[in-house]
Protein backbone atom coordinates (compact mmCIF):
# COMPACT_ATOMS: atom_id res chain seq x y z
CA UNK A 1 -31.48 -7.96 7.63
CA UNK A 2 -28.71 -8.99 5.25
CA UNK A 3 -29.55 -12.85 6.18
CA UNK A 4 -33.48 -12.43 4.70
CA UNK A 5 -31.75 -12.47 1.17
CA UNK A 6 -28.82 -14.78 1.35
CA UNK A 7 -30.86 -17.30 0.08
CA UNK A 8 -31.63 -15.29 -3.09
CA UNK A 9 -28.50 -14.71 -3.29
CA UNK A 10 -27.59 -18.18 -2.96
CA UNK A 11 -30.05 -18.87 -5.91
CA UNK A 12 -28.26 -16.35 -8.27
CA UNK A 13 -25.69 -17.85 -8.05
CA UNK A 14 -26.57 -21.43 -8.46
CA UNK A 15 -29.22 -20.21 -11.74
CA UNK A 16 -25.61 -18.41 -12.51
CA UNK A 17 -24.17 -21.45 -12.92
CA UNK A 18 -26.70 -23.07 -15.39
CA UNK A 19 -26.79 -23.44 -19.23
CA UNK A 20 -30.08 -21.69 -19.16
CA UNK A 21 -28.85 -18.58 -17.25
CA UNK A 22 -28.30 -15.25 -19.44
CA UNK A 23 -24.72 -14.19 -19.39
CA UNK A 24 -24.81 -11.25 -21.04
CA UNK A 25 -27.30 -8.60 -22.86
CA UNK A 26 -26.73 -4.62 -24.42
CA UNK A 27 -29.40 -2.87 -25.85
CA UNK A 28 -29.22 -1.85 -29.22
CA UNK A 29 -31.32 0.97 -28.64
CA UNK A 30 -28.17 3.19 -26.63
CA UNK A 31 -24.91 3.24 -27.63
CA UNK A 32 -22.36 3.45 -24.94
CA UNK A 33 -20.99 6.48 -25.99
CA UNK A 34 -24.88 8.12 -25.16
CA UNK A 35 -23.87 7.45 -21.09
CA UNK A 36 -22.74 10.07 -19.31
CA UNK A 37 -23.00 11.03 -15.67
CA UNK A 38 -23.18 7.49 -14.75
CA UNK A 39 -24.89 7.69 -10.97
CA UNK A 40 -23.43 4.45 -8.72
CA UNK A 41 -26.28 2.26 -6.51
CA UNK A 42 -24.59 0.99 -3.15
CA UNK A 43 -23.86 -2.32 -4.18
CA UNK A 44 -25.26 -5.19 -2.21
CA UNK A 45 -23.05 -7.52 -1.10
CA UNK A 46 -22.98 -10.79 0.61
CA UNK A 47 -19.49 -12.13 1.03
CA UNK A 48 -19.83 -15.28 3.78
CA UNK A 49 -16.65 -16.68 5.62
CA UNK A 50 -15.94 -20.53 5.48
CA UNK A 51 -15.02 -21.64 9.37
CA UNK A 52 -13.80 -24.76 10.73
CA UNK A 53 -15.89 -27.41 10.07
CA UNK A 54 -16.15 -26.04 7.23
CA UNK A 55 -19.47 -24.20 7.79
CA UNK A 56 -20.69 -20.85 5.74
CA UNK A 57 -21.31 -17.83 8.16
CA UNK A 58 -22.35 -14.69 6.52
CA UNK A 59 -20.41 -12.10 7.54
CA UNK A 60 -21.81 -8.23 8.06
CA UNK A 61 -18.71 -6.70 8.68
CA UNK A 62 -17.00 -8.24 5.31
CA UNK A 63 -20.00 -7.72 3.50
CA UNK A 64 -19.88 -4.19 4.54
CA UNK A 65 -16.09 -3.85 3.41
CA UNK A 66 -16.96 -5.61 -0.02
CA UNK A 67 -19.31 -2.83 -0.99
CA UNK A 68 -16.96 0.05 -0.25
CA UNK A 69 -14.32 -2.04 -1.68
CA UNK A 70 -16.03 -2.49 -4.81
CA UNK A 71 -16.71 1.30 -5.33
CA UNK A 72 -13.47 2.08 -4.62
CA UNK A 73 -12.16 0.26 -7.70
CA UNK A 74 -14.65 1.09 -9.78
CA UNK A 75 -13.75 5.16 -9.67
CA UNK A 76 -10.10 3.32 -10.25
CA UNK A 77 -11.68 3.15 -13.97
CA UNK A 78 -13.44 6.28 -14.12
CA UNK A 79 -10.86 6.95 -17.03
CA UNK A 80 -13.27 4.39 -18.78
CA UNK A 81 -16.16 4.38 -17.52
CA UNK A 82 -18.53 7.48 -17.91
CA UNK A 83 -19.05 7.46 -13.52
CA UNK A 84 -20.96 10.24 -11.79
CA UNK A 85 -21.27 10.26 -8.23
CA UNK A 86 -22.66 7.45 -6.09
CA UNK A 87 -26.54 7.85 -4.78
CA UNK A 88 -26.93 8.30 -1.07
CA UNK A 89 -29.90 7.33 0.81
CA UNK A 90 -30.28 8.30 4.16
CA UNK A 91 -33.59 6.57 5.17
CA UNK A 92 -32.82 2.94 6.34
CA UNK A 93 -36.45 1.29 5.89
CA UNK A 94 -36.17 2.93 1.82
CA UNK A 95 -32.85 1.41 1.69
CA UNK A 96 -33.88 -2.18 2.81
CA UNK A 97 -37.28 -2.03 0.89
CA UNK A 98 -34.93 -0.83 -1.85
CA UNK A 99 -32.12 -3.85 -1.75
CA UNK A 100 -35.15 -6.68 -1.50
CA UNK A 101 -36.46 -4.60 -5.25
CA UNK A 102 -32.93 -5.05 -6.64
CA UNK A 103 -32.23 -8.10 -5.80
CA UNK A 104 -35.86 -10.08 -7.34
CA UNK A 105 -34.50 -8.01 -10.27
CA UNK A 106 -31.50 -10.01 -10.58
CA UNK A 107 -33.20 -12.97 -10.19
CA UNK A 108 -35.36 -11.83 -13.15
CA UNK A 109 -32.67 -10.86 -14.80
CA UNK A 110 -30.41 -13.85 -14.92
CA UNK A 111 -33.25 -16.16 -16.29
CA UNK A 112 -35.19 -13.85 -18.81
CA UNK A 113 -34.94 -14.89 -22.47
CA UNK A 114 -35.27 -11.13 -23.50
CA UNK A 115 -33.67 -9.08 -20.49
CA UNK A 116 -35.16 -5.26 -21.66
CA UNK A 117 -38.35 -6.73 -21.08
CA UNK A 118 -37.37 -7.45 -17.07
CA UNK A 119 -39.11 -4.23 -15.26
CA UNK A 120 -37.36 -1.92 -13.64
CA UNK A 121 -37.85 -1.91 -10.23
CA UNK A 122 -40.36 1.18 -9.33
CA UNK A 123 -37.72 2.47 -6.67
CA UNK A 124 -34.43 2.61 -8.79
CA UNK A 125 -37.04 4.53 -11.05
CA UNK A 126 -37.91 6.28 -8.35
CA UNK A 127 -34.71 7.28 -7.05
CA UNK A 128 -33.21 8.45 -10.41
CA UNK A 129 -36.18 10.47 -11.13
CA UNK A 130 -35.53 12.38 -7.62
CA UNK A 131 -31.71 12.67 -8.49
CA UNK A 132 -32.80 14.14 -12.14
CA UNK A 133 -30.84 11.49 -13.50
CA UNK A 134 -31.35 9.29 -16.58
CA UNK A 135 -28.61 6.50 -16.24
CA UNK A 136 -27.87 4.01 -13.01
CA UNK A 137 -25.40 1.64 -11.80
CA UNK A 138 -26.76 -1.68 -10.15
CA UNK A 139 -24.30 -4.04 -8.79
CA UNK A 140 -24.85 -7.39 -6.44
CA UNK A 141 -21.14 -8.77 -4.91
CA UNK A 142 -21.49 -12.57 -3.52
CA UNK A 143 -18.76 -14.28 -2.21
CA UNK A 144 -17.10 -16.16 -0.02
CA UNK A 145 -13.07 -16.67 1.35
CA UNK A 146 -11.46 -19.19 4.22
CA UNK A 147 -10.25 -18.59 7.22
CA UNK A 148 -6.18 -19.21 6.91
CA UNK A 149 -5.73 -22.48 7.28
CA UNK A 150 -9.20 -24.12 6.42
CA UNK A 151 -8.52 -24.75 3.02
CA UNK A 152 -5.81 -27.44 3.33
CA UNK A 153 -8.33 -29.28 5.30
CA UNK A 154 -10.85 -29.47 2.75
CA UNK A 155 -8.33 -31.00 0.26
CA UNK A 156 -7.28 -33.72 2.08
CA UNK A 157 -10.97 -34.53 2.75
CA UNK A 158 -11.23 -34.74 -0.76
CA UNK A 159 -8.82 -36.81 -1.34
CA UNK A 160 -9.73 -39.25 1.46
CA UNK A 161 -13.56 -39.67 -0.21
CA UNK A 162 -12.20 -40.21 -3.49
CA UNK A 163 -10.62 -43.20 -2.31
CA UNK A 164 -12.84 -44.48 -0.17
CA UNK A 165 -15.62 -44.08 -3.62
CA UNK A 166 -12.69 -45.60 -5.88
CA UNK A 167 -12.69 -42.59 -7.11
CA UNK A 168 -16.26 -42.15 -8.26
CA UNK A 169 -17.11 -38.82 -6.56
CA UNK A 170 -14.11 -36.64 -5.88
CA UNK A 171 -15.30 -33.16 -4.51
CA UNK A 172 -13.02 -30.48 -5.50
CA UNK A 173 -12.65 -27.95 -2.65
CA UNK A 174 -13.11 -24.43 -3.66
CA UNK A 175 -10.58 -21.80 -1.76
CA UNK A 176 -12.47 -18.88 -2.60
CA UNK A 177 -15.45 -17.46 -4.74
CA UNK A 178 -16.17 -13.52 -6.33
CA UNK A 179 -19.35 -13.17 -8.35
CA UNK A 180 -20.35 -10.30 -9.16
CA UNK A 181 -23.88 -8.86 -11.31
CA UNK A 182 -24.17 -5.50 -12.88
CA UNK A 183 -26.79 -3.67 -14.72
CA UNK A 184 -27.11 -0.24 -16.44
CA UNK A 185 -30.65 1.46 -16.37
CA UNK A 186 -31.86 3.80 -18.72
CA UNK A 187 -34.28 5.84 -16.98
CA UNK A 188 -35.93 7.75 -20.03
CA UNK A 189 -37.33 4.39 -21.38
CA UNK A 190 -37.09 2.48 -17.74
CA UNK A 191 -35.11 0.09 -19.22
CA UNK A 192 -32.08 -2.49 -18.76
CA UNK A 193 -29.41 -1.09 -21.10
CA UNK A 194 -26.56 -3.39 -20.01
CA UNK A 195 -26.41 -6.53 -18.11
CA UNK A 196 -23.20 -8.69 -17.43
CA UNK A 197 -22.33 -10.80 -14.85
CA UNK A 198 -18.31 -12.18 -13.88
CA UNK A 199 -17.83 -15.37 -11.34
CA UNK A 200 -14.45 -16.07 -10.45
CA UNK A 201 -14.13 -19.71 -8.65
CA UNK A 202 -10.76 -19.27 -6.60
CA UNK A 203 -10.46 -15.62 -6.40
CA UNK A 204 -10.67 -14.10 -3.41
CA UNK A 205 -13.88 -11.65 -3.11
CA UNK A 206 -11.87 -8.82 -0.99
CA UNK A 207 -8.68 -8.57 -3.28
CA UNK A 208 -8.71 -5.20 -5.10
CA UNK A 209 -6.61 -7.05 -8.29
CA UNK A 210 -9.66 -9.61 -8.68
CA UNK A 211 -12.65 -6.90 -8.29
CA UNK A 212 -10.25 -4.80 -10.83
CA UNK A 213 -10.37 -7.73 -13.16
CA UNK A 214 -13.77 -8.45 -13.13
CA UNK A 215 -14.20 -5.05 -14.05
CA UNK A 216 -12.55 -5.14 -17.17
CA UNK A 217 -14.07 -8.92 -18.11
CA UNK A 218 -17.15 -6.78 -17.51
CA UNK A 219 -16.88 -3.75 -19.50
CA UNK A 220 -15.13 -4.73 -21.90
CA UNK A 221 -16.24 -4.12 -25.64
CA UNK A 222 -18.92 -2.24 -23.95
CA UNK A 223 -17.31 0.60 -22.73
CA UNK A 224 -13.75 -0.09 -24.43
């Protein structure tokens, strides 16, 4: 299932990339010292493993291990950020219908001129009204990291096109990528409250030290 939105995925993070693309947005209308009881989505996360011949292969099992990962260093900052508990859905065709929601909201998200006018998706709404809760968590991890030994390849195949171009077009290999998207939602208004995103080029996606420092280029002088 994870493979029907890599390519969305894929598209965040190329629109990321772009002069047009919003980088960052917080509501005037809620102060972060208003959140409390801050209720964690499962994040979705698509972290894809670079293999000889240099070819992309998304990978379930690191994907999987990204998303607990993630969590795991986010309750690291609980001392900072106002976290309640993470939201548990049991019923796997919700959960699917509930990922493909969240993520055409981060598509809308990263091009809107006026993010608090993106809606909501109707099951995040739906799913905090159930829990009785008025503030969410919404987080998308993309990635991608190379087998040992894969990147030194890549360089000297740089190198050899440069020369043969006289140096025209040079690719630059990239050793590893973490990007990760979070927003807060506001359930009482249905509402984006917060909106941030952090792409590391070179960073491996599954070290605890990089997700920790996105964290604080993403909360910070929001939450401290």
């Amino acid at each position: 299932m994870k493979q029907t939105f890599s390519l969305s995925v894929t598209l965040i993070l190329l629109l990321s990339l772009g002069s047009c693309a919003t980088n960052k947005f917080r509501s005037a209308e809620v102060s972060p010292s208003e959140i409390t009881d801050l209720r964690i989505f499962k994040p979705i996360s698509f972290i894809e493993g670079i293999n000889k011949g240099n070819k992309a292969e998304l990978s379930d099992s690191l994907s999987f291990y990204s998303s607990v990962l993630w969590v795991d260093v986010l309750k690291q900052n609980d001392f900072r950020i106002p976290l309640g508990k993470e939201i548990e859905i049991d019923d796997p065709y919700f959960n699917t219908e509930l990922e493909k929601q969240t993520i055409r909201f981060f598509d809308q998200l990263i091009m809107a001129g006026n993010v608090g006018n993106v809606e909501v998706p109707p099951l995040v709404v739906a799913v905090l009204d159930d829990e009785k809760n008025r503030f969410g968590l919404l987080t998308i991890h993309a990635g991608f990291t190379r087998r040992k030994g894969n990147y030194g390849g890549q360089v000297a195949k740089a190198v050899g096109i440069g020369i043969l171009t006289l140096g025209m077009y040079a690719p630059v290999p990239t050793k590893a990528n973490s990007s990760v998207f979070v927003a807060i939602i506001d359930n009482s208004t249905s509402k984006t409250i917060f909106y941030n995103r952090s792409i590391l080029t070179d960073k491996e996606p599954l070290d605890p030290k990089v997700l920790d420092k996105q964290i604080n280029k993403l909360f910070k002088r929001y939450f401290w």
